[in-house]
PDB file of N, CA and C in Angstrom:
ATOM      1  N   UNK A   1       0.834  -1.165   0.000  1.00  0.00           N
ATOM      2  CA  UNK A   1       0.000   0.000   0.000  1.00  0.00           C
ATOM      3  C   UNK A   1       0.892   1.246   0.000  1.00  0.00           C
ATOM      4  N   UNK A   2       0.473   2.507  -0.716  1.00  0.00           N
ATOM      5  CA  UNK A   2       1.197   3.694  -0.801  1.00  0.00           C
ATOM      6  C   UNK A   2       0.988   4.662   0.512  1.00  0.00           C
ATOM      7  N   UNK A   3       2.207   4.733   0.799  1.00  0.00           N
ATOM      8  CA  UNK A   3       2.188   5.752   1.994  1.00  0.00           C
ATOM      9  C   UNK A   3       1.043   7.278   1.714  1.00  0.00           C
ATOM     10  N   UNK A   4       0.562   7.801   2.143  1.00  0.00           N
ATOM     11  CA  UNK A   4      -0.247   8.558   2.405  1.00  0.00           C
ATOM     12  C   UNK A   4       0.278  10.188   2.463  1.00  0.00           C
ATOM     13  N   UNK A   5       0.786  11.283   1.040  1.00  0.00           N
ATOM     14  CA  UNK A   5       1.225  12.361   1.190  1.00  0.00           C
ATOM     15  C   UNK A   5       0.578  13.287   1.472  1.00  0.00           C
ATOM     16  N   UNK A   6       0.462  14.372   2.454  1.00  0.00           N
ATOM     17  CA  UNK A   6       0.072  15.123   2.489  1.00  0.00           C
ATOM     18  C   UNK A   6       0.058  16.271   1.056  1.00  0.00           C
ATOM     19  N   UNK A   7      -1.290  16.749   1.315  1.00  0.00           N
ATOM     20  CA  UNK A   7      -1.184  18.091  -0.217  1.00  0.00           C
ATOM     21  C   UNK A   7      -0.599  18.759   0.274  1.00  0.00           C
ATOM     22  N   UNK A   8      -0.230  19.480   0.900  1.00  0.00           N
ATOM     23  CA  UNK A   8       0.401  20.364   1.759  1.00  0.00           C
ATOM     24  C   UNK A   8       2.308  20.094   1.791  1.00  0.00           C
ATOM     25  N   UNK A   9       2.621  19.150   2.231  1.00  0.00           N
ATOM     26  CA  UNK A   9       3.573  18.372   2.042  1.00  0.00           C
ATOM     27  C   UNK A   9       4.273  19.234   0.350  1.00  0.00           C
ATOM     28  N   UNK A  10       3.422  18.434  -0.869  1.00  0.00           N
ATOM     29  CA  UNK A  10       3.996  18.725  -1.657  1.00  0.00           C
ATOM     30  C   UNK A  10       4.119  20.363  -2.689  1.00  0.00           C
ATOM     31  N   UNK A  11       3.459  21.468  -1.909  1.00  0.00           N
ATOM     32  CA  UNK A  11       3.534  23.016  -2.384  1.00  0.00           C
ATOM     33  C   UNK A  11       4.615  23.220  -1.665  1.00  0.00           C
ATOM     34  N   UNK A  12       4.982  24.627  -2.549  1.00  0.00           N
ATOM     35  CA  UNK A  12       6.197  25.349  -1.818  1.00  0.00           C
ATOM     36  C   UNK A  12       5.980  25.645  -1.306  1.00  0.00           C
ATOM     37  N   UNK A  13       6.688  26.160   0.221  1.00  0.00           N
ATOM     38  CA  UNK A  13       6.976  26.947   0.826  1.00  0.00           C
ATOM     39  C   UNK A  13       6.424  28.082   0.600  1.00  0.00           C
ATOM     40  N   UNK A  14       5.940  28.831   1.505  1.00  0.00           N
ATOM     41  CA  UNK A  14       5.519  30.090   1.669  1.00  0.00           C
ATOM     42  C   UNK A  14       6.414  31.338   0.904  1.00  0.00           C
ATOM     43  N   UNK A  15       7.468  30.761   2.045  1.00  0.00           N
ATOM     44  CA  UNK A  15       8.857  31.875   1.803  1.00  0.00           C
ATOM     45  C   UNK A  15       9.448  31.406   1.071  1.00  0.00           C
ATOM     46  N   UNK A  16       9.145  30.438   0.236  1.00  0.00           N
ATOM     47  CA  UNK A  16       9.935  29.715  -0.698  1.00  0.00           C
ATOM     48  C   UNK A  16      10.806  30.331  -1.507  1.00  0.00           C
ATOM     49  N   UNK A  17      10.533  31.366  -2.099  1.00  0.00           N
ATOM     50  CA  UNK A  17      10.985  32.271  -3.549  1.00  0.00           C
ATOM     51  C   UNK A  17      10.145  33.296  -3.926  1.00  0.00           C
ATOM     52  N   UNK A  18      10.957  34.262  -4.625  1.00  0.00           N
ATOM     53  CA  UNK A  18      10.304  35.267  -5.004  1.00  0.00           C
ATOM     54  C   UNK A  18       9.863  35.198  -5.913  1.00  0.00           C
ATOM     55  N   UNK A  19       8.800  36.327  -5.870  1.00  0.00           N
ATOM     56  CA  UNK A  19       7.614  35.902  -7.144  1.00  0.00           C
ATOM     57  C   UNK A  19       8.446  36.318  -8.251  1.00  0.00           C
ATOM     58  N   UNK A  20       9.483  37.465  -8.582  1.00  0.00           N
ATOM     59  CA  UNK A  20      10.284  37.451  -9.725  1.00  0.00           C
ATOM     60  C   UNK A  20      10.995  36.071 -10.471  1.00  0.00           C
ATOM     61  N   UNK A  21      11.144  35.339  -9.515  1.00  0.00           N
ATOM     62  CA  UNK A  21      11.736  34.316  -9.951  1.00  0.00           C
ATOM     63  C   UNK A  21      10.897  32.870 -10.367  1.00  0.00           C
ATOM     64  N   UNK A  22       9.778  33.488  -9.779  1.00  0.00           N
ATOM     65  CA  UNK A  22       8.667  32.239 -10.348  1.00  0.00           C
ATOM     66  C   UNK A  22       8.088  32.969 -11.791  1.00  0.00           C
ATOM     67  N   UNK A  23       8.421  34.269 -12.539  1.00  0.00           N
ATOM     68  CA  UNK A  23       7.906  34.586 -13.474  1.00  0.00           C
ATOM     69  C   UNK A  23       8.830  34.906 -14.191  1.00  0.00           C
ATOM     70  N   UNK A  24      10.492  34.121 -14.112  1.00  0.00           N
ATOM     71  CA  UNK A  24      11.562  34.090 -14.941  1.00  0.00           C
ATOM     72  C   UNK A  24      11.479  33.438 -16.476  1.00  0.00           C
ATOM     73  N   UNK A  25      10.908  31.790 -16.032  1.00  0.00           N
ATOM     74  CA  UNK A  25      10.305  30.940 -17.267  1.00  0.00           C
ATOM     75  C   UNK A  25       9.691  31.313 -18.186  1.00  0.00           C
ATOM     76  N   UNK A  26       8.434  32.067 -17.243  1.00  0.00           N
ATOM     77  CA  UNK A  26       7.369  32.933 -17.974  1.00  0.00           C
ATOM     78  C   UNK A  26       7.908  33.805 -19.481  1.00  0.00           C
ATOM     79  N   UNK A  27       8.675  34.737 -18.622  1.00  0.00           N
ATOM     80  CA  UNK A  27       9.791  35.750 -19.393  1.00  0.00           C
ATOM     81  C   UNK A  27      10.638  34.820 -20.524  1.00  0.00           C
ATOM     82  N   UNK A  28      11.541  33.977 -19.916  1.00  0.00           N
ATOM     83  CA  UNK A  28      12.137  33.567 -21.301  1.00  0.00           C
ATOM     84  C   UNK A  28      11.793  32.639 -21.941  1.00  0.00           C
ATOM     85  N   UNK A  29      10.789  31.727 -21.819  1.00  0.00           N
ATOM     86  CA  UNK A  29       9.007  31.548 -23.233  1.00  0.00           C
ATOM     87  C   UNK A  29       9.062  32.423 -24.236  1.00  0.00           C
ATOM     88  N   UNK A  30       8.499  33.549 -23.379  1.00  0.00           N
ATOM     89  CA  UNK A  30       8.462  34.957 -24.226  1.00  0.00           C
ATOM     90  C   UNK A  30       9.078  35.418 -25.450  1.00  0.00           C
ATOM     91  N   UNK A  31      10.765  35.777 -24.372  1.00  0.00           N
ATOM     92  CA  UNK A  31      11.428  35.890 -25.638  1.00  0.00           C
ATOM     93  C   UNK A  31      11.926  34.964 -26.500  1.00  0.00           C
ATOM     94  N   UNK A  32      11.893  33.662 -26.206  1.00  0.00           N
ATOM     95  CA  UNK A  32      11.917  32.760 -27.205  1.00  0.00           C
ATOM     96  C   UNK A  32      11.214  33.264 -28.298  1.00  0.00           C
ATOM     97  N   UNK A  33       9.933  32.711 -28.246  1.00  0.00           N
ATOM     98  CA  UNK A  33       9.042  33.076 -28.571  1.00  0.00           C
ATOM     99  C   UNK A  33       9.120  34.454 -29.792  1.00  0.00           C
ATOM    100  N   UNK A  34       9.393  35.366 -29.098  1.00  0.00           N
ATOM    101  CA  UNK A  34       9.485  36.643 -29.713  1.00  0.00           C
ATOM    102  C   UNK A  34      10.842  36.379 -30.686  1.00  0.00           C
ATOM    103  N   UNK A  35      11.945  36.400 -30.444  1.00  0.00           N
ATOM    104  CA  UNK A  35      13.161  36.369 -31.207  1.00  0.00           C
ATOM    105  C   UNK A  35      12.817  34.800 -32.720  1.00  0.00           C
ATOM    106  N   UNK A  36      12.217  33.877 -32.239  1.00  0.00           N
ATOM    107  CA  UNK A  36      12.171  32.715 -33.147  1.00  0.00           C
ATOM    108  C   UNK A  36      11.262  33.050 -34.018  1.00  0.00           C
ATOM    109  N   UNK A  37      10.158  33.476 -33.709  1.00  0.00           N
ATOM    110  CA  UNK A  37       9.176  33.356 -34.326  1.00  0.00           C
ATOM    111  C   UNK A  37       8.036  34.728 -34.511  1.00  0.00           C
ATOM    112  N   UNK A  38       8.342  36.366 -33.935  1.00  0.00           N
ATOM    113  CA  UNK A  38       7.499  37.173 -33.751  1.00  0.00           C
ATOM    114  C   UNK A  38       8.443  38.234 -35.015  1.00  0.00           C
ATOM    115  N   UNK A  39       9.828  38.230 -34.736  1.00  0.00           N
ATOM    116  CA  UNK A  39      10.689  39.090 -35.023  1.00  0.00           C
ATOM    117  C   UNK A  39      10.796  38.622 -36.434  1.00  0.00           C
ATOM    118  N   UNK A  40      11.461  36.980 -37.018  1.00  0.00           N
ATOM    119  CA  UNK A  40      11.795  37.181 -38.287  1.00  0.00           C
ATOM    120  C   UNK A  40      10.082  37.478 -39.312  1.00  0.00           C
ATOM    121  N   UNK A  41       9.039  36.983 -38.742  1.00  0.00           N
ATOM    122  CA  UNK A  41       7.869  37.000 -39.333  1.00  0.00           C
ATOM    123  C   UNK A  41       7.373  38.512 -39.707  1.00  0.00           C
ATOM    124  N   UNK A  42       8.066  39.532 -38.743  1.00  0.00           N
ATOM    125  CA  UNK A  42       7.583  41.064 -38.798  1.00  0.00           C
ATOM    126  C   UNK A  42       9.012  41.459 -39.998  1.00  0.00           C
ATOM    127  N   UNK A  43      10.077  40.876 -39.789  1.00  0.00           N
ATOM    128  CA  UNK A  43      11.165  41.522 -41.145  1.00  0.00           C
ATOM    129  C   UNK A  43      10.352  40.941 -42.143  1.00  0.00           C
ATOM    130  N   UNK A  44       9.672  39.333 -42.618  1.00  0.00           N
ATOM    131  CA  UNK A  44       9.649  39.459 -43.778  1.00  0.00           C
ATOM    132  C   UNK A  44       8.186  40.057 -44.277  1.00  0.00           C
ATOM    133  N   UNK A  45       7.080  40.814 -43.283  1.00  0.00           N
ATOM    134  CA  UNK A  45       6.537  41.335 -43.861  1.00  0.00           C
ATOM    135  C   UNK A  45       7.167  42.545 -44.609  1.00  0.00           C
ATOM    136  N   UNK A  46       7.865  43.398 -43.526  1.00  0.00           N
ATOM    137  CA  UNK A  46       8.704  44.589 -44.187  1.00  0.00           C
ATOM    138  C   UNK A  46       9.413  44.493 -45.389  1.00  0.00           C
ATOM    139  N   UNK A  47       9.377  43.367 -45.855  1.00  0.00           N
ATOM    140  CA  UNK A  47      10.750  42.976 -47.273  1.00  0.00           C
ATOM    141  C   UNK A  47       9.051  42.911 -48.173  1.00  0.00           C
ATOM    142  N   UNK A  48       8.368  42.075 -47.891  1.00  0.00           N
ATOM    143  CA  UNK A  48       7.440  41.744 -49.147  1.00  0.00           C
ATOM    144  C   UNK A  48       6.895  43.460 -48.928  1.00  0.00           C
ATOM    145  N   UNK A  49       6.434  44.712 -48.336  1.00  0.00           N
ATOM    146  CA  UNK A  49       5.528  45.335 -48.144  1.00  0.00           C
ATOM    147  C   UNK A  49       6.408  46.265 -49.155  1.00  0.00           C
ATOM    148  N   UNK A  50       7.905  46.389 -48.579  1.00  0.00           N
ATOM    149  CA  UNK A  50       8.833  47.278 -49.713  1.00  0.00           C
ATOM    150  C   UNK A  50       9.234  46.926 -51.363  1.00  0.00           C
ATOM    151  N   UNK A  51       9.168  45.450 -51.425  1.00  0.00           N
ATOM    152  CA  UNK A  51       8.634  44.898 -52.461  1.00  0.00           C
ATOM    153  C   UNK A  51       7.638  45.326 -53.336  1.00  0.00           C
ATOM    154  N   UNK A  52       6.667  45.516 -52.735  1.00  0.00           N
ATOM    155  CA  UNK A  52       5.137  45.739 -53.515  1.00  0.00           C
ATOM    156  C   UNK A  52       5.337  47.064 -53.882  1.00  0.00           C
ATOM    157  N   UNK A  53       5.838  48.072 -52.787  1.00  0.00           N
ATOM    158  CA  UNK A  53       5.568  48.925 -52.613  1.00  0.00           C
ATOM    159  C   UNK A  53       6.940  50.215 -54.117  1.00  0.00           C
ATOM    160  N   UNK A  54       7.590  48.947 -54.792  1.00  0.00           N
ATOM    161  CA  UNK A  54       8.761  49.551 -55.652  1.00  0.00           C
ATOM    162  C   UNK A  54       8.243  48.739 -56.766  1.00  0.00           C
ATOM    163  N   UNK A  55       7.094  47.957 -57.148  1.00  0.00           N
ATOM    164  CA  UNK A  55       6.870  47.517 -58.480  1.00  0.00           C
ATOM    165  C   UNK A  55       6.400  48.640 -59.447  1.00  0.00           C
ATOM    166  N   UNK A  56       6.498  48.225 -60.499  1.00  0.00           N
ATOM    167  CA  UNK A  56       6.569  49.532 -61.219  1.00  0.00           C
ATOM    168  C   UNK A  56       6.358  48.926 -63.212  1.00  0.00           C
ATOM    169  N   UNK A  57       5.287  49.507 -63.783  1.00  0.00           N
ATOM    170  CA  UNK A  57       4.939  48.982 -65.060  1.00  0.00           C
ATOM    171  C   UNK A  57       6.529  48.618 -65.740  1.00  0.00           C
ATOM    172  N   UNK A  58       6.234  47.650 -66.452  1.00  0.00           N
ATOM    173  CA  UNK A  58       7.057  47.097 -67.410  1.00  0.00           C
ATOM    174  C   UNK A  58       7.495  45.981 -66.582  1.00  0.00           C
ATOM    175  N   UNK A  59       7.097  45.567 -65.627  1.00  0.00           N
ATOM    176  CA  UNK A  59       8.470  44.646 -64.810  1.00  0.00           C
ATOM    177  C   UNK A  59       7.202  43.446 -64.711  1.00  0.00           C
ATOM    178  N   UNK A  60       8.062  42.798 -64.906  1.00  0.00           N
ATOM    179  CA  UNK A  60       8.295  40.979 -65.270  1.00  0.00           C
ATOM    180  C   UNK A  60       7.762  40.383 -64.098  1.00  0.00           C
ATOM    181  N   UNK A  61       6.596  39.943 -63.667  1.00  0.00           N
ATOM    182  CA  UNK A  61       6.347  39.436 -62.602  1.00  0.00           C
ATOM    183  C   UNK A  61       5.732  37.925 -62.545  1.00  0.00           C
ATOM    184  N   UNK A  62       5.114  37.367 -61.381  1.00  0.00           N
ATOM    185  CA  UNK A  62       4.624  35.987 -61.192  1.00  0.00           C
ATOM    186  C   UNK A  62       4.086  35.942 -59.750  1.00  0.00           C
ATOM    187  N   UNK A  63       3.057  36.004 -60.067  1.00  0.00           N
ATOM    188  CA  UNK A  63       1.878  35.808 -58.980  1.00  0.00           C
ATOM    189  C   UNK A  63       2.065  34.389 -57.703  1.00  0.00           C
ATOM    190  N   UNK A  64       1.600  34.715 -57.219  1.00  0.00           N
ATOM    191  CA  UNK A  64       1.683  33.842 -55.983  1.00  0.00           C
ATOM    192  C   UNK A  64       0.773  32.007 -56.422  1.00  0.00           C
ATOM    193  N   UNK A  65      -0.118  32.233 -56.891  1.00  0.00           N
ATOM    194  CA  UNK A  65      -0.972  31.333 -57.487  1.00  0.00           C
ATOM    195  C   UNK A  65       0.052  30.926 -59.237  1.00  0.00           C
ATOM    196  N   UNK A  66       1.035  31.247 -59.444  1.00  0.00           N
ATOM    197  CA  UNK A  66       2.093  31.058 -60.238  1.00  0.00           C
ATOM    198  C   UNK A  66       1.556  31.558 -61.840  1.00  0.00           C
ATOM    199  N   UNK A  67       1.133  32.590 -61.824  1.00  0.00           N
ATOM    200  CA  UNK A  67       0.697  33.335 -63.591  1.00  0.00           C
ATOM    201  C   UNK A  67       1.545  34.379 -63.626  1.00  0.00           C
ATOM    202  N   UNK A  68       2.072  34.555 -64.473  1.00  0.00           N
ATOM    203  CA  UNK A  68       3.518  35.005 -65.258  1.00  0.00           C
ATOM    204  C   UNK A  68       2.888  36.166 -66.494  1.00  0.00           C
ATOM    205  N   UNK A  69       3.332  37.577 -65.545  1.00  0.00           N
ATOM    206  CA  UNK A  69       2.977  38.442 -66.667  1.00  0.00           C
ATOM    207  C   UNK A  69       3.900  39.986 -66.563  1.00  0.00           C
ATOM    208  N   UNK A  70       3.603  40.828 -67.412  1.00  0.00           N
ATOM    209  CA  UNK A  70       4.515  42.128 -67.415  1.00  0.00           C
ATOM    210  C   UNK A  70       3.197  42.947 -66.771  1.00  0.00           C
ATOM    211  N   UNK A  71       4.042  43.653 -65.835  1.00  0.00           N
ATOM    212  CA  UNK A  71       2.773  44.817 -65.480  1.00  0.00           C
ATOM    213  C   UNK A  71       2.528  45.797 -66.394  1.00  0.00           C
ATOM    214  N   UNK A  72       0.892  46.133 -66.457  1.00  0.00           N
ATOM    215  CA  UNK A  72       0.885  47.511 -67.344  1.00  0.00           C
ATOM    216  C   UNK A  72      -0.043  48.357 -66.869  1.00  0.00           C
ATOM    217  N   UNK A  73      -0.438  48.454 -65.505  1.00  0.00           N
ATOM    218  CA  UNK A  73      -0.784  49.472 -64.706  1.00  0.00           C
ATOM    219  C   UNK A  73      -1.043  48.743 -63.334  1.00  0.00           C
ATOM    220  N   UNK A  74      -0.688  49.976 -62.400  1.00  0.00           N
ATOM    221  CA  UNK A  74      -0.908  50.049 -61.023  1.00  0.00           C
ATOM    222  C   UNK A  74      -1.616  50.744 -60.698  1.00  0.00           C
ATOM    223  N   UNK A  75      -2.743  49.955 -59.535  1.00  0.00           N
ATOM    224  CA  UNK A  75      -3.660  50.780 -58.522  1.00  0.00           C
ATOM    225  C   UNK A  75      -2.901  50.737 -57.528  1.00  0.00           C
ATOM    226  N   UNK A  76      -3.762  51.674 -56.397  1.00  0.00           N
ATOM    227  CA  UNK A  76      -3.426  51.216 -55.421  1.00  0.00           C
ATOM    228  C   UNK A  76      -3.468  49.921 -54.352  1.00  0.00           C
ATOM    229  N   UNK A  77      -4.536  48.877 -54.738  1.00  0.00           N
ATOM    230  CA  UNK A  77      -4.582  48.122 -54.329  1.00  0.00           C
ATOM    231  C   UNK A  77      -4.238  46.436 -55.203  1.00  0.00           C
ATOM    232  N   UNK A  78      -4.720  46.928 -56.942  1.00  0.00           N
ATOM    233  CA  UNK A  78      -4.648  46.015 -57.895  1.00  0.00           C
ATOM    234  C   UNK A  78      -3.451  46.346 -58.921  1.00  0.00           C
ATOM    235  N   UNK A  79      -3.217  45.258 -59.056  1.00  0.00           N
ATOM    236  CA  UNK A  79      -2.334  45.660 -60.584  1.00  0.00           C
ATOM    237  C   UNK A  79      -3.053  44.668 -62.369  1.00  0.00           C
ATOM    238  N   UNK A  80      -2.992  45.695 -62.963  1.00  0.00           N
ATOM    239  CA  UNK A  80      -3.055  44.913 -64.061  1.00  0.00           C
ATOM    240  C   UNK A  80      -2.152  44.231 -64.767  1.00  0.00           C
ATOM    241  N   UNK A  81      -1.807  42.813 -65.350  1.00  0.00           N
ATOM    242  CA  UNK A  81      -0.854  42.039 -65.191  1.00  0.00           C
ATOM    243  C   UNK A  81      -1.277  41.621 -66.936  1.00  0.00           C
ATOM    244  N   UNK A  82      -0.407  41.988 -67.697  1.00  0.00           N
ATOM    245  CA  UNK A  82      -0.578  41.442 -69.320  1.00  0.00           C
ATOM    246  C   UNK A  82       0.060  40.071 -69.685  1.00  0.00           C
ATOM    247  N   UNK A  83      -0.688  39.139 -69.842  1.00  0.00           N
ATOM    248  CA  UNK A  83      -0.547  37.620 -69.490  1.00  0.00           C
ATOM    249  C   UNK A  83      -0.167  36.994 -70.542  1.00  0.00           C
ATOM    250  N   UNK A  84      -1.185  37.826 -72.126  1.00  0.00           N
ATOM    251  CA  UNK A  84      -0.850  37.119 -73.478  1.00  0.00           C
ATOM    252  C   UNK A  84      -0.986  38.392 -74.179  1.00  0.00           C
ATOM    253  N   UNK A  85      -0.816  38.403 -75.726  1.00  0.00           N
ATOM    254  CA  UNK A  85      -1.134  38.917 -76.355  1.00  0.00           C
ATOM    255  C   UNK A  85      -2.662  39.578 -76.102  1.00  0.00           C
ATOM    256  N   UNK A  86      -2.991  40.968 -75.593  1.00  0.00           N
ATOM    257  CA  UNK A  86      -4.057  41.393 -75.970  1.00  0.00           C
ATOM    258  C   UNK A  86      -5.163  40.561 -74.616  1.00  0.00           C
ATOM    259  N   UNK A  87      -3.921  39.909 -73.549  1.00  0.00           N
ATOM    260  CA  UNK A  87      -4.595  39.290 -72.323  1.00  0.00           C
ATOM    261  C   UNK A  87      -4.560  40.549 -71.896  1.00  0.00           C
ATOM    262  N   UNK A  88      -4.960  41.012 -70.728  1.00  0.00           N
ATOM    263  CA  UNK A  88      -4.614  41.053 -69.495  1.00  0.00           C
ATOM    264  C   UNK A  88      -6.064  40.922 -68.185  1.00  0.00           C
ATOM    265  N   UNK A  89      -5.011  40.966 -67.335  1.00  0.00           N
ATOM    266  CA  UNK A  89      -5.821  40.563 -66.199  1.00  0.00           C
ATOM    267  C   UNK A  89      -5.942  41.375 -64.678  1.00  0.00           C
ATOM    268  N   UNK A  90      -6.367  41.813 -63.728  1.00  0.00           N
ATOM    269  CA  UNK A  90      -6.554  42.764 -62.711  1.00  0.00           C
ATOM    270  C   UNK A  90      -6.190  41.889 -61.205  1.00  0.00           C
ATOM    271  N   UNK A  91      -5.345  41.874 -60.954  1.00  0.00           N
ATOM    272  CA  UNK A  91      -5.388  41.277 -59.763  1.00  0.00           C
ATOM    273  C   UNK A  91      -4.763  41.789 -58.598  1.00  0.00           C
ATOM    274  N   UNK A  92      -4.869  41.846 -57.005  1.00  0.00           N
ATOM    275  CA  UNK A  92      -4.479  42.179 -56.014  1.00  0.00           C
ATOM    276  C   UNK A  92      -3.092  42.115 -56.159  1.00  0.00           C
ATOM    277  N   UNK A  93      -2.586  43.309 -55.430  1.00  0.00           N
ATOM    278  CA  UNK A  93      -1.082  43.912 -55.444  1.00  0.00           C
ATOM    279  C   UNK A  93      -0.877  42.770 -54.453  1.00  0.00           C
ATOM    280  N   UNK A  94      -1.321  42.108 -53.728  1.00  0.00           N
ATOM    281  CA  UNK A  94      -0.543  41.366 -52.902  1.00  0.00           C
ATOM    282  C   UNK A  94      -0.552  39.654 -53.106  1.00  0.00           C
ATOM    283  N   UNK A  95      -1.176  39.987 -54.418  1.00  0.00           N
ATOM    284  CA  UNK A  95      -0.778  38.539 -54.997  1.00  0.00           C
ATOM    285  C   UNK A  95       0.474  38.236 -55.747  1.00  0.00           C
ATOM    286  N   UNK A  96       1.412  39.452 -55.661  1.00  0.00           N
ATOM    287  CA  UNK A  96       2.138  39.402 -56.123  1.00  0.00           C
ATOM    288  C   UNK A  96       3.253  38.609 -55.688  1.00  0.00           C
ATOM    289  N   UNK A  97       4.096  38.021 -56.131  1.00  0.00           N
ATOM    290  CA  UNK A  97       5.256  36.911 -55.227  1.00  0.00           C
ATOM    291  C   UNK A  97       6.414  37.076 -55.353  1.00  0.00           C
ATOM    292  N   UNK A  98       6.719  37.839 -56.541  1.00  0.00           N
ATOM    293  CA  UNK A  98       8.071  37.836 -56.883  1.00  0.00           C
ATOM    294  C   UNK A  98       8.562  38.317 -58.569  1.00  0.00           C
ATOM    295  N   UNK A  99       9.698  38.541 -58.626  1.00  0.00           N
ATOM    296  CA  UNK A  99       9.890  39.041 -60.154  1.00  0.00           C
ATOM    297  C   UNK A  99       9.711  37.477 -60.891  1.00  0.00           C
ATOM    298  N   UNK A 100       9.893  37.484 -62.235  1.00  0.00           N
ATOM    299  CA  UNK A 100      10.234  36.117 -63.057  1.00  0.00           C
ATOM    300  C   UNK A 100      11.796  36.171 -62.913  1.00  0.00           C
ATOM    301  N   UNK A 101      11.938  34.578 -62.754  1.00  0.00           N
ATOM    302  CA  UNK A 101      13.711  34.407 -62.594  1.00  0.00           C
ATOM    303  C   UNK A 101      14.490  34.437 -61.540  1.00  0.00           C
ATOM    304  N   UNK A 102      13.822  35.306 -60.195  1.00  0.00           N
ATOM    305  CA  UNK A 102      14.479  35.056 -59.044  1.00  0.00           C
ATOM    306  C   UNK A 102      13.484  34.828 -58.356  1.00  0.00           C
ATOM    307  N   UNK A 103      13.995  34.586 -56.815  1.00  0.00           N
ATOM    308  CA  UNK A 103      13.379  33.618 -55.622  1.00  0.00           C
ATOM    309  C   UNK A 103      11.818  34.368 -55.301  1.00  0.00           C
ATOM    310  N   UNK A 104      10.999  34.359 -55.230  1.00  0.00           N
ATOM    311  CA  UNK A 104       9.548  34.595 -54.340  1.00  0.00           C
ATOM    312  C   UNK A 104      10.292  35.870 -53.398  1.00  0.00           C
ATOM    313  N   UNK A 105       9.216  36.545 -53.342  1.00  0.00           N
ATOM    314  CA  UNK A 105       9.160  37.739 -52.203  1.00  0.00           C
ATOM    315  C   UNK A 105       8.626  37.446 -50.971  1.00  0.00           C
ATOM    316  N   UNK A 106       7.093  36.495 -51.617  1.00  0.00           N
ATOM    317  CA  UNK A 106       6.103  35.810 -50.904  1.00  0.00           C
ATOM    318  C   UNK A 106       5.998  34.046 -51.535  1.00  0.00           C
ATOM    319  N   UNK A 107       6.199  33.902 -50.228  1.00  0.00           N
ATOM    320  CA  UNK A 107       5.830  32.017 -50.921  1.00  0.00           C
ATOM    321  C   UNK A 107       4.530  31.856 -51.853  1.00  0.00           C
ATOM    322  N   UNK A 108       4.426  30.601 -52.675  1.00  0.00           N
ATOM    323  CA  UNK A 108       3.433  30.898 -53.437  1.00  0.00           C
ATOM    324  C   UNK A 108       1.944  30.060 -52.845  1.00  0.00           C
ATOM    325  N   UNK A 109       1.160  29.966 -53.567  1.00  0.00           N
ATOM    326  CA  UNK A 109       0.118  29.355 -52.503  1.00  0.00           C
ATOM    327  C   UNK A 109       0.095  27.993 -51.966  1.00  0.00           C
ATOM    328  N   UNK A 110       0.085  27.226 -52.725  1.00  0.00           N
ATOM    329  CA  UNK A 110       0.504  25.913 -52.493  1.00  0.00           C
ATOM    330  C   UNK A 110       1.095  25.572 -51.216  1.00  0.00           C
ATOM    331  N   UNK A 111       2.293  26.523 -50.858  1.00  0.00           N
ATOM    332  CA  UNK A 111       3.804  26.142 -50.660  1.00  0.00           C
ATOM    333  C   UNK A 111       3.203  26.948 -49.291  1.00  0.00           C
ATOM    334  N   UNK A 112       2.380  26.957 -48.217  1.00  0.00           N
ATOM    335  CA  UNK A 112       1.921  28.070 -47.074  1.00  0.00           C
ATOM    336  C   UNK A 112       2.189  26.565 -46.144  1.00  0.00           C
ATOM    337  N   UNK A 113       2.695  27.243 -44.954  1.00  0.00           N
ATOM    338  CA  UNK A 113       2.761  25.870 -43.840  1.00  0.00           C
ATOM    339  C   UNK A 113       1.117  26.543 -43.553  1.00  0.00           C
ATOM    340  N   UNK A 114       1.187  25.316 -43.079  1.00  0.00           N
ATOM    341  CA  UNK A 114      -0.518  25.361 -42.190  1.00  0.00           C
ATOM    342  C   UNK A 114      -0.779  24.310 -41.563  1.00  0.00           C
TER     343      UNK A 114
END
């Protein structure tokens, strides 16, 4: 048979420790937390936002959903994207992913952890 512990028995101490030091863990969670995963996620909005924010007609692009076209006007929110001969098409500035030929700005859709 198992000996019989008191609840009491197994809490700390009163005077055990200070409450700073019981909310140390707490704290470096946190900045884990913050440095792994809060910080690089806020640079690469700033890279895709300065991205968007320097496209400019004539330039060679590829959508996030992967359609491949030259811009030939900018809104402020849409761009029109000339796809074929005598195509074109209107789509959200932030579908944008990247130039043609180099790496994504923004991953493309497919390719999203979730």
């Amino acid at each position: 048979m198992l000996p019989r512990v008191s609840v009491l028995a197994l809490a700390a101490s009163p005077e055990g420790g200070s409450p700073w030091l019981q909310l140390a863990p707490f704290a470096i969670v946190l900045a884990i937390f913050y440095f792994i995963i809060l910080l690089p996620m806020k640079r690469r909005q700033q890279k895709v936002q300065a991205f968007l924010d320097n496209l400019k007609v004539n330039d060679r692009v590829v959508t996030t959903g992967g359609i491949y076209g030259q811009i030939t006007r900018i809104g402020s929110d849409t761009v029109q994207l000339q796809i074929a001969d005598k195509v074109r098409i209107e789509v959200a500035k932030q579908a944008i992913g990247g130039y043609q030929g180099q790496e994504p700005v923004q991953e493309p859709v497919g390719h999203r952890a979730g």
